[in-house]
Protein backbone atom coordinates (compact mmCIF):
# COMPACT_ATOMS: atom_id res chain seq x y z
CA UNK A 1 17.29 7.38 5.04
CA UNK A 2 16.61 6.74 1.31
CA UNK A 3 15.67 9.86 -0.61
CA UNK A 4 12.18 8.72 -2.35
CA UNK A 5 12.17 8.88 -5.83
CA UNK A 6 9.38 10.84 -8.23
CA UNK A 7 7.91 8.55 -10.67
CA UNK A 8 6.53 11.05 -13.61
CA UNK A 9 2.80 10.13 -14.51
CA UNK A 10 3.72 8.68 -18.03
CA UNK A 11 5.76 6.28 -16.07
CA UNK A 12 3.91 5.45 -13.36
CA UNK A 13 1.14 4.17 -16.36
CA UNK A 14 3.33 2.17 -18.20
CA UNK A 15 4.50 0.69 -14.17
CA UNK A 16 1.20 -0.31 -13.79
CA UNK A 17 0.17 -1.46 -17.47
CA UNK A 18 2.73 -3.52 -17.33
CA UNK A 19 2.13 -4.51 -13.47
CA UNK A 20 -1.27 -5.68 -15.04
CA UNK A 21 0.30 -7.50 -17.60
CA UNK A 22 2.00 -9.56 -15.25
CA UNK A 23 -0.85 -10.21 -12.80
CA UNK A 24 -2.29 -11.75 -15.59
CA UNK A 25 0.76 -14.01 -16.68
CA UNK A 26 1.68 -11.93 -19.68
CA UNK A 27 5.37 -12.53 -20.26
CA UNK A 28 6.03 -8.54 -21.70
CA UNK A 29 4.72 -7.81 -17.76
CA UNK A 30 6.95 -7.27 -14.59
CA UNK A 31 5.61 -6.56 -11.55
CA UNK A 32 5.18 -2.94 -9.98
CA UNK A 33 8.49 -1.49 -7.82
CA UNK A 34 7.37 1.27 -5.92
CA UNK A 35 9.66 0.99 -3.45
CA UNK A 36 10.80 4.39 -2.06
CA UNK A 37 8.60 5.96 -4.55
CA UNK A 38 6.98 9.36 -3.80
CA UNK A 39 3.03 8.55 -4.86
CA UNK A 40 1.75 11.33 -3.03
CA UNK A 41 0.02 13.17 -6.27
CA UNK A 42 -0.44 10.19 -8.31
CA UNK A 43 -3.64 9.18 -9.95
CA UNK A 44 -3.86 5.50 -8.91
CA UNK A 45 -7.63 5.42 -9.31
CA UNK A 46 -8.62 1.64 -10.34
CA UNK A 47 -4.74 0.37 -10.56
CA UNK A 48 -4.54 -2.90 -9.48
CA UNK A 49 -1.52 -2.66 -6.82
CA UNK A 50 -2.01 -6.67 -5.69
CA UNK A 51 1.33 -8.23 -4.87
CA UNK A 52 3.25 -4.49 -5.99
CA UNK A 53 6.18 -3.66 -4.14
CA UNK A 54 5.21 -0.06 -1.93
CA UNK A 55 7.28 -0.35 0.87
CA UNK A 56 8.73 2.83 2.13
CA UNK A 57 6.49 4.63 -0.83
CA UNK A 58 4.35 7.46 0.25
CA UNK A 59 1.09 6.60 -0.61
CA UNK A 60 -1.69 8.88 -1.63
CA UNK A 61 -4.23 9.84 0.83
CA UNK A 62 -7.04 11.58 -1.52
CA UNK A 63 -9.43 10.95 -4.02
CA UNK A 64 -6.83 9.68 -6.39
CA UNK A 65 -5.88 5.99 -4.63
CA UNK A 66 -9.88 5.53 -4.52
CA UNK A 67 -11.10 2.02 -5.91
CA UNK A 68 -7.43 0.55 -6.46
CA UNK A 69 -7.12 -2.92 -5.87
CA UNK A 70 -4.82 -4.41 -3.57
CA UNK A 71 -3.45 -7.28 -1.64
CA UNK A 72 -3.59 -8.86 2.10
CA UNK A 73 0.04 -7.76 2.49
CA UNK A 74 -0.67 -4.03 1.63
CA UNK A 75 -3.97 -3.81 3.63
CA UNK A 76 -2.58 -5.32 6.73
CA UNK A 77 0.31 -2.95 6.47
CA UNK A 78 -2.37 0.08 6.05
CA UNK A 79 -4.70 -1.36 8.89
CA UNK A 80 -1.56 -1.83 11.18
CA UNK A 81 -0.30 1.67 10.84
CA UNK A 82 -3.71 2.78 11.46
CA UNK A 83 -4.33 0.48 14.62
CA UNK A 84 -1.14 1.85 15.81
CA UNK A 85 -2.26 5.73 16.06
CA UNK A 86 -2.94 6.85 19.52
CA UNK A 87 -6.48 8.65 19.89
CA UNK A 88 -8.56 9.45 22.54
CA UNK A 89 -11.55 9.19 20.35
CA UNK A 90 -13.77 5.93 21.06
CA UNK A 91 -14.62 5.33 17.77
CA UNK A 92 -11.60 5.60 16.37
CA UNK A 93 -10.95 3.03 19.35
CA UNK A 94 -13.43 1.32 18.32
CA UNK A 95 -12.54 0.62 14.65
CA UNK A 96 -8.46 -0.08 15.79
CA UNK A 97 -9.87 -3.12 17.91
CA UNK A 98 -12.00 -4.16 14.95
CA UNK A 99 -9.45 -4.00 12.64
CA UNK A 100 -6.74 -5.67 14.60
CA UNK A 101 -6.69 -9.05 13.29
CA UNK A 102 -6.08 -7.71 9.73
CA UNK A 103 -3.44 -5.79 11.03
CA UNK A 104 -1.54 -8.19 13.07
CA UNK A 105 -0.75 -10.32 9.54
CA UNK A 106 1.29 -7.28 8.65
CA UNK A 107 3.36 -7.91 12.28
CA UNK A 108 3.88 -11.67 10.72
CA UNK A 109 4.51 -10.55 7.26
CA UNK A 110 7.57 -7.44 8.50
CA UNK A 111 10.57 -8.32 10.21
CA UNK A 112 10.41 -4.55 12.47
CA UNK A 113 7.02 -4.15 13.12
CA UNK A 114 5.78 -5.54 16.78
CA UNK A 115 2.34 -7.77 17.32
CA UNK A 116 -0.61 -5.10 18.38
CA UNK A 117 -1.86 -6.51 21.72
């Protein structure tokens, strides 16, 4: 398994200034690798993470990745994980079979992920 790396939060800004930059078309911009990155105390508040490459990151689950704007590719991927807990609580239920169209792009998008019947 691939040791994730630790992006330092003066990089991680610059990542995404320039990941803005080239959502926008700005030549000086290049677009966001995340891969294998450990985001697990960043501050992504607001960052626009469309199209940004965050597979096999560890993304942050508190107030910091609130607002952040992102792509069909990385929703689906979020909504699939989540559809594929196993609960015994109905709502939860409830919101896995609402959410499982969303999360069944991810199955077309990833080559190792299976379709959520």
């Amino acid at each position: 398994m691939t040791e994730l790396r630790t992006i330092l939060p003066g990089a991680l800004k610059e990542i995404l200034r320039k990941h803005l930059a080239w959502l926008n078309d700005d030549p000086e911009g290049e677009k966001a690798n995340l891969r294998h990155a450990n985001l697990r105390h960043a501050n992504l508040r607001h960052a626009d993470l469309s199209y940004a490459d965050l597979d096999m990151s560890v993304f942050p689950l508190w107030c910091g990745s609130l607002g952040i704007k992102v792509d069909i590719r990385l929703s689906a991927q979020i909504a699939y994980h989540f559809c594929r807990f196993e609960t015994d609580d109905e709502e939860v239920k409830a919101a896995q079979q609402a959410i499982k169209t969303l999360a069944n792009k991810f199955h077309r998008i990833g080559n190792d992920v299976e379709e959520i019947p």
